[in-house]
PDB file of N, CA and C in Angstrom:
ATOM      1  N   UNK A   1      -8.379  -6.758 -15.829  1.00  0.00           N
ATOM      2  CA  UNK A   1      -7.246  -5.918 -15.455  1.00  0.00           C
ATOM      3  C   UNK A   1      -7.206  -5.850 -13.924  1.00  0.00           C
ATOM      4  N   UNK A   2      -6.017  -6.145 -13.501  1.00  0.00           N
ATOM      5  CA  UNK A   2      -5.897  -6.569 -11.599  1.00  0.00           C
ATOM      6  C   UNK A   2      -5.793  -4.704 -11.791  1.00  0.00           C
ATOM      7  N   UNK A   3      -6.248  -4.689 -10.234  1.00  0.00           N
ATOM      8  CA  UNK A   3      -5.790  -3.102  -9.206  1.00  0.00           C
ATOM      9  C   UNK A   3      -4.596  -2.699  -9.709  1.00  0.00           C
ATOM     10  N   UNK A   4      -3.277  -3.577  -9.698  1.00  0.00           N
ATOM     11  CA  UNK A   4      -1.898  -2.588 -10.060  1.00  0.00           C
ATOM     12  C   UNK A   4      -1.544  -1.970 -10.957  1.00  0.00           C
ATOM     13  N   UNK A   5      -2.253  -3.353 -11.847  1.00  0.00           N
ATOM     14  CA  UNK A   5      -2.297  -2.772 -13.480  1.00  0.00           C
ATOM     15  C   UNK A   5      -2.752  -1.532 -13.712  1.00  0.00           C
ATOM     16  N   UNK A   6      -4.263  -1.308 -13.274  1.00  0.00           N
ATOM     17  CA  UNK A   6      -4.994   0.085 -13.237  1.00  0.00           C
ATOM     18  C   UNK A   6      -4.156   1.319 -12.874  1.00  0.00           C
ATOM     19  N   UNK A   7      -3.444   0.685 -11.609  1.00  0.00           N
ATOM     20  CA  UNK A   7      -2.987   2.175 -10.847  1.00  0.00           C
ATOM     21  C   UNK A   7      -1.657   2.300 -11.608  1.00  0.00           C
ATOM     22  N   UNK A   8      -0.870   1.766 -12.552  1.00  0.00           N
ATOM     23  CA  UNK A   8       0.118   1.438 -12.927  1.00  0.00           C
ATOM     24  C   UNK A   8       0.130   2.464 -13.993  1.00  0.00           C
ATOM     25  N   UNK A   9      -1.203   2.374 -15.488  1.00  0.00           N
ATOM     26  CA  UNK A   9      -1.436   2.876 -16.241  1.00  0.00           C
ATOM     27  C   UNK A   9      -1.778   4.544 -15.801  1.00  0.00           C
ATOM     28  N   UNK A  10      -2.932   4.904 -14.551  1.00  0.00           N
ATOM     29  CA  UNK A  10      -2.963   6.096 -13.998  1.00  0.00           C
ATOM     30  C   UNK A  10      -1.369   7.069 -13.825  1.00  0.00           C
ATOM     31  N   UNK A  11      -1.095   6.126 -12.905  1.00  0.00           N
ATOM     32  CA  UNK A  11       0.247   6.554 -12.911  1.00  0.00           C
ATOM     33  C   UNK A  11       1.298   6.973 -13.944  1.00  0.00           C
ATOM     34  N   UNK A  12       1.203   6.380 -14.455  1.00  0.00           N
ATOM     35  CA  UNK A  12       2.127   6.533 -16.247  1.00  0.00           C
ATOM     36  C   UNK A  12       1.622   7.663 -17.020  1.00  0.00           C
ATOM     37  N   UNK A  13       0.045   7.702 -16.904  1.00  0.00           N
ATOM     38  CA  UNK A  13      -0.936   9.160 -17.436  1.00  0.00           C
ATOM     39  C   UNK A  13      -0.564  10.384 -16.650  1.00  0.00           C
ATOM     40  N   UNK A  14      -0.442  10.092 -15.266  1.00  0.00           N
ATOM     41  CA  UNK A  14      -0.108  11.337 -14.600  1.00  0.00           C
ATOM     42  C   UNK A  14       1.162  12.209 -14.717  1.00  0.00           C
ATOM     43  N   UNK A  15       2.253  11.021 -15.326  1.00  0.00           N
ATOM     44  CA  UNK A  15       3.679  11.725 -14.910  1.00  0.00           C
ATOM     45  C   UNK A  15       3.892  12.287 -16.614  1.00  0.00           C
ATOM     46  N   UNK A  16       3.052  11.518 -17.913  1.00  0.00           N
ATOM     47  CA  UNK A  16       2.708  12.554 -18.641  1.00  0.00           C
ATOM     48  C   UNK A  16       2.760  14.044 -18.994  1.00  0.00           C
ATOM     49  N   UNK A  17       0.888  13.744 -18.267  1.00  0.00           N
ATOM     50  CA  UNK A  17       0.818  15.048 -17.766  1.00  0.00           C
ATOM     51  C   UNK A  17       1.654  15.809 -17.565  1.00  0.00           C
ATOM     52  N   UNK A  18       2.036  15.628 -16.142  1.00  0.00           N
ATOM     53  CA  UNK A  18       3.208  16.184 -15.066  1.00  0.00           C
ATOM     54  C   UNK A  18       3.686  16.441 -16.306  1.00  0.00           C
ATOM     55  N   UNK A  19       4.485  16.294 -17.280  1.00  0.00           N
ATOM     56  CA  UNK A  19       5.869  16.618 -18.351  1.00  0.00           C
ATOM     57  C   UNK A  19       5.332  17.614 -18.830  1.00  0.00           C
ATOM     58  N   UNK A  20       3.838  17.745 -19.453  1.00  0.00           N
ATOM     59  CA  UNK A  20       3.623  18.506 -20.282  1.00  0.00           C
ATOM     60  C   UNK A  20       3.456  19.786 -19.954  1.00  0.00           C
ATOM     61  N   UNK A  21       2.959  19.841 -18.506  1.00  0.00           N
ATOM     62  CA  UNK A  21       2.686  20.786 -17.429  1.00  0.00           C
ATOM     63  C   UNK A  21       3.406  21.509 -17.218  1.00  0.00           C
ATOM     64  N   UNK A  22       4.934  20.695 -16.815  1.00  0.00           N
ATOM     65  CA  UNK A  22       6.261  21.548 -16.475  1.00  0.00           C
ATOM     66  C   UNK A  22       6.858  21.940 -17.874  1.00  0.00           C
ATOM     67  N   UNK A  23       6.794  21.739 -18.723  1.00  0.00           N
ATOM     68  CA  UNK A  23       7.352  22.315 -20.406  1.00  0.00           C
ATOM     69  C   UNK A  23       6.412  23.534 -20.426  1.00  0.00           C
ATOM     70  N   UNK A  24       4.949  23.452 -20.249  1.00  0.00           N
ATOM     71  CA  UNK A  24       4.501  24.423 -20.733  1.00  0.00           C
ATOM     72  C   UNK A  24       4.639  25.732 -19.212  1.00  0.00           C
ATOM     73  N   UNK A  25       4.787  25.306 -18.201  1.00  0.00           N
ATOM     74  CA  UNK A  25       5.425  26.664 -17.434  1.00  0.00           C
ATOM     75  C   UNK A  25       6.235  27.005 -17.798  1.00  0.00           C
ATOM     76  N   UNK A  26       7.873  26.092 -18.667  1.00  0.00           N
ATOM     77  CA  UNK A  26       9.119  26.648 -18.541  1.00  0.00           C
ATOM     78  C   UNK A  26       8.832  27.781 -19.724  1.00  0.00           C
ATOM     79  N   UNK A  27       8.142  27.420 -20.422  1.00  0.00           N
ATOM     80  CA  UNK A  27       7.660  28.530 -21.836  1.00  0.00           C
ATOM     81  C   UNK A  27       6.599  29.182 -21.462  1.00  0.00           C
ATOM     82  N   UNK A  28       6.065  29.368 -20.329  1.00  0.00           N
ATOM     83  CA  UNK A  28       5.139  30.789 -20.196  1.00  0.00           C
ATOM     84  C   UNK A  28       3.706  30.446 -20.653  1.00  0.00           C
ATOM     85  N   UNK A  29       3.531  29.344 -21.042  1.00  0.00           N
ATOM     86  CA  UNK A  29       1.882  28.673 -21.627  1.00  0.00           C
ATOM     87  C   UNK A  29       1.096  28.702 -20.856  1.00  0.00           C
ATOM     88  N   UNK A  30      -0.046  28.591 -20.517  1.00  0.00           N
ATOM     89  CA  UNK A  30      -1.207  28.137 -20.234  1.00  0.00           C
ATOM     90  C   UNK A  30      -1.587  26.622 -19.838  1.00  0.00           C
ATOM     91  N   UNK A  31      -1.990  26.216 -19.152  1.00  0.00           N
ATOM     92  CA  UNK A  31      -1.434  24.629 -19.098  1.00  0.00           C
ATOM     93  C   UNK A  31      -3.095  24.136 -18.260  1.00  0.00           C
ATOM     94  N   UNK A  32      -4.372  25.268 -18.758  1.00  0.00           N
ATOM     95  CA  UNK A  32      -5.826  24.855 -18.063  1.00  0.00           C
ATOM     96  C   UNK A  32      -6.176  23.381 -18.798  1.00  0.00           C
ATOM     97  N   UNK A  33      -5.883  22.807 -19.381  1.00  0.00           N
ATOM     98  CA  UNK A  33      -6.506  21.566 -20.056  1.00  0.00           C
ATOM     99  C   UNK A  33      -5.817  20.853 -19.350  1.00  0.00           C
ATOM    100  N   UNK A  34      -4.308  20.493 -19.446  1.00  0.00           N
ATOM    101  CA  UNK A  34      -3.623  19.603 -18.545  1.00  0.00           C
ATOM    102  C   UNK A  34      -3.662  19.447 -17.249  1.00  0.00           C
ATOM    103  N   UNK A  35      -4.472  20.237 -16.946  1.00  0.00           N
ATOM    104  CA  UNK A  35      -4.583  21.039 -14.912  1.00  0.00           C
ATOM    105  C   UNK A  35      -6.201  20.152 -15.023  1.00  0.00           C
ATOM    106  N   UNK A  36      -6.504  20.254 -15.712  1.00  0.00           N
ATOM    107  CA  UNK A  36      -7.974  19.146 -15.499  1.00  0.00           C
ATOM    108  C   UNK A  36      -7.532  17.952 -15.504  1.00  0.00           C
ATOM    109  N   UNK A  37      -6.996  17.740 -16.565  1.00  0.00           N
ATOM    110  CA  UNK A  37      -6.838  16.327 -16.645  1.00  0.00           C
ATOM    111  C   UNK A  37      -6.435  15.804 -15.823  1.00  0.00           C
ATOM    112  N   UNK A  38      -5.364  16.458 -15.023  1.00  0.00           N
ATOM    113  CA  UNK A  38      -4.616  16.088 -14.052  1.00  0.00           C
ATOM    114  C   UNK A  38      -4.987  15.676 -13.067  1.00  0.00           C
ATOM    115  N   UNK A  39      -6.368  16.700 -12.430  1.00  0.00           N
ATOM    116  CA  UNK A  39      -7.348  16.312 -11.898  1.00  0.00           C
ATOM    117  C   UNK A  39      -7.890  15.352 -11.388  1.00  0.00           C
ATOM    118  N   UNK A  40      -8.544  14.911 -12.918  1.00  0.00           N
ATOM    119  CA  UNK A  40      -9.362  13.635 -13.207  1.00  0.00           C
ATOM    120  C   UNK A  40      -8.652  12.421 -12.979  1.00  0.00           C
ATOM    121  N   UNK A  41      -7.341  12.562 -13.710  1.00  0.00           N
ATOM    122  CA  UNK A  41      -6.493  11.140 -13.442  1.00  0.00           C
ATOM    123  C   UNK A  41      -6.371  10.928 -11.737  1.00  0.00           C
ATOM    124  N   UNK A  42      -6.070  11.847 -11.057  1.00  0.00           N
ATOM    125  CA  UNK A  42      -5.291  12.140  -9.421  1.00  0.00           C
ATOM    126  C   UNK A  42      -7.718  11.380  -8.856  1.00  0.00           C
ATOM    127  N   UNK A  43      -8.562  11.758  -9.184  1.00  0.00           N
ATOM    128  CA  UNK A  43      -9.305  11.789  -8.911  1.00  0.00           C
ATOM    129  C   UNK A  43      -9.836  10.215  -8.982  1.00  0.00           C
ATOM    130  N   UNK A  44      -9.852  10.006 -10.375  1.00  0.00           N
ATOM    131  CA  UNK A  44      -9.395   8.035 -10.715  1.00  0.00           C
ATOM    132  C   UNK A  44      -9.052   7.129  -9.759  1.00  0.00           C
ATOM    133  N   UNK A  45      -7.356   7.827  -9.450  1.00  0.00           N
ATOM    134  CA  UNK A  45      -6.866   7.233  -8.240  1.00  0.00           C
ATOM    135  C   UNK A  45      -6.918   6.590  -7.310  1.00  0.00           C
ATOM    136  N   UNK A  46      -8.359   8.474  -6.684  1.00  0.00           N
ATOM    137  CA  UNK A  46      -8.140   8.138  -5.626  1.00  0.00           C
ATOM    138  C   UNK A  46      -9.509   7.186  -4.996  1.00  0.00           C
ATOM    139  N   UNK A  47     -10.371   7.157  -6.079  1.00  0.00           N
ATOM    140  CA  UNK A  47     -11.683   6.303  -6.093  1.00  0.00           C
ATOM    141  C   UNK A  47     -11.671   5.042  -5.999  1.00  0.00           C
ATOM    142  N   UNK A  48     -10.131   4.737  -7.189  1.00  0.00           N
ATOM    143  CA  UNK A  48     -10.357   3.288  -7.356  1.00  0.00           C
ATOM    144  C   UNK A  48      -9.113   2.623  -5.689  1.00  0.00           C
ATOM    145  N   UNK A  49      -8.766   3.727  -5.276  1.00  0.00           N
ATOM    146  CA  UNK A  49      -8.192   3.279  -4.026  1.00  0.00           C
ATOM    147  C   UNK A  49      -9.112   3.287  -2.494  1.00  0.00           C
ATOM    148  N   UNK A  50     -10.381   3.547  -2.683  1.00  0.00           N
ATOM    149  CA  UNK A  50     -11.343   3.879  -1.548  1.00  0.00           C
ATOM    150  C   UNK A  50     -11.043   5.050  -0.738  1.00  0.00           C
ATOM    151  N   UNK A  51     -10.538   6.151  -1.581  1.00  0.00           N
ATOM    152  CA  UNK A  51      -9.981   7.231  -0.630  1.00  0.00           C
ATOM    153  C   UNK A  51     -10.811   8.140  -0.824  1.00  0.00           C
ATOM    154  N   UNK A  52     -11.980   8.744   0.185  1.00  0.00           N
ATOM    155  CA  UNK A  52     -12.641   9.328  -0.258  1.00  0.00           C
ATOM    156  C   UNK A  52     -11.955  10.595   0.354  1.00  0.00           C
ATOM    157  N   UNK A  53     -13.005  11.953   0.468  1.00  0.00           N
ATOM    158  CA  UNK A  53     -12.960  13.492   1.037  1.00  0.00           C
ATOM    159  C   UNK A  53     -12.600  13.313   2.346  1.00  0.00           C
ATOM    160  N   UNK A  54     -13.132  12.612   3.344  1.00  0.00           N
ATOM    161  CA  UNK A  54     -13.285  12.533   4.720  1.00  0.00           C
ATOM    162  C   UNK A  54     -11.664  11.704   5.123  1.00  0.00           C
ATOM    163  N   UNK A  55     -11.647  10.609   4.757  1.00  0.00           N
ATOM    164  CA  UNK A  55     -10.737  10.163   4.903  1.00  0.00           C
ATOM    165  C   UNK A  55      -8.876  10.460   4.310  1.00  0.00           C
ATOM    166  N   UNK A  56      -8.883  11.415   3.269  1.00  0.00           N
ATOM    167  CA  UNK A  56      -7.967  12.252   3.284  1.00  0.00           C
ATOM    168  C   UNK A  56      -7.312  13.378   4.127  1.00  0.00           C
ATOM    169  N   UNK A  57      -8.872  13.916   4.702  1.00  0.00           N
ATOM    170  CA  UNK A  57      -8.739  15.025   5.268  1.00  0.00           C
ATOM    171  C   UNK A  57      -8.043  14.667   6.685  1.00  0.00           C
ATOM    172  N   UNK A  58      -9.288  13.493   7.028  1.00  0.00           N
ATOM    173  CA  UNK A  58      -8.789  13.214   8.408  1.00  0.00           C
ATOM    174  C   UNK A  58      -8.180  11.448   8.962  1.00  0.00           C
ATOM    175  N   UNK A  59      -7.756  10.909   7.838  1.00  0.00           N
ATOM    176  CA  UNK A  59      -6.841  10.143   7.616  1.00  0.00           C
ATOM    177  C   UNK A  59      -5.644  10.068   8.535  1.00  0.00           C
ATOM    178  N   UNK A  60      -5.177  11.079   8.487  1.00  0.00           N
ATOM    179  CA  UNK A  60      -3.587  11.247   8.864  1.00  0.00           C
ATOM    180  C   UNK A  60      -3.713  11.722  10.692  1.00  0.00           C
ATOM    181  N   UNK A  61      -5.008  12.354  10.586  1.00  0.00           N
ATOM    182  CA  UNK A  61      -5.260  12.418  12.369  1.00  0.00           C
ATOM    183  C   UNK A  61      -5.213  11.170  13.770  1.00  0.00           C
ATOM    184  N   UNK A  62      -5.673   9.992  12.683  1.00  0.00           N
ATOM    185  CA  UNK A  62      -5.736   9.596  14.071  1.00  0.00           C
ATOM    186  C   UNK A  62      -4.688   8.274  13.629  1.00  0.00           C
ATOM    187  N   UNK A  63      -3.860   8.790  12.856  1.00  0.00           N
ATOM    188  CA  UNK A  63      -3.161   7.652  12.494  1.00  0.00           C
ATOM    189  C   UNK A  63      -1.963   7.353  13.422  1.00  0.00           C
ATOM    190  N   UNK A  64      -0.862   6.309  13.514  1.00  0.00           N
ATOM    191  CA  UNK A  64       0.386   6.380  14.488  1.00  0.00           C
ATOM    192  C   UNK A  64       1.201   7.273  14.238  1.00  0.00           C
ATOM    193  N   UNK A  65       0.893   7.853  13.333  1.00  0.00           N
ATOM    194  CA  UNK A  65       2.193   9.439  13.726  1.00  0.00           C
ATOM    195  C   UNK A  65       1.815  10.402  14.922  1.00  0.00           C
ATOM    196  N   UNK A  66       1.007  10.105  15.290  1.00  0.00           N
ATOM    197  CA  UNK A  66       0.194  10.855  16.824  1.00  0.00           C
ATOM    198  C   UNK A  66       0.517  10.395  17.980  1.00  0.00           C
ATOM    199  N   UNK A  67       0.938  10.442  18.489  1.00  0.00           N
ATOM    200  CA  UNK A  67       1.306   9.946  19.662  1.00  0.00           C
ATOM    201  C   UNK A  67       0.504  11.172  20.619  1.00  0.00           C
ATOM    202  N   UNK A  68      -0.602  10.290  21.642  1.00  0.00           N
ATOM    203  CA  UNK A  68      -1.328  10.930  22.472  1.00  0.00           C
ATOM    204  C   UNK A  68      -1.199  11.136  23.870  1.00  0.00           C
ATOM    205  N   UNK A  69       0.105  11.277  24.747  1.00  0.00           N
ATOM    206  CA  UNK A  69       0.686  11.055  26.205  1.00  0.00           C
ATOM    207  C   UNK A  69       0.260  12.054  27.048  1.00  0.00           C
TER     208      UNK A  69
END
């Protein structure tokens, strides 16, 4: 199974989720099982993309949206 494929299937699990998530707010539910899962899939992600803690956090710092003059 290539990388896209993987992130392809994640993706498809997440927006799932996502559905079941937003049905069960519009009805007032509880939605702690899907809020993990959600988690885990978003967590999948971001592993099998080399994105760790550090580099999320500070990713976007020294990237070209900064302009340093």
């Amino acid at each position: 199974m290539s990388k896209e494929q993987y992130l392809k299937i994640i993706n498809k699990e997440l927006q799932k989720v996502n559905k079941k998530i937003d049905v069960k707010i519009v009805k007032g539910e509880q939605y702690f099982r899907e809020a993990r899962e959600h988690k885990m899939l978003l967590r999948k992600a971001r592993q099998f993309n080399g994105q760790g803690f550090f580099s999320r956090i500070f990713g976007g710092l020294f990237s070209s949206q900064f302009s340093f003059r």
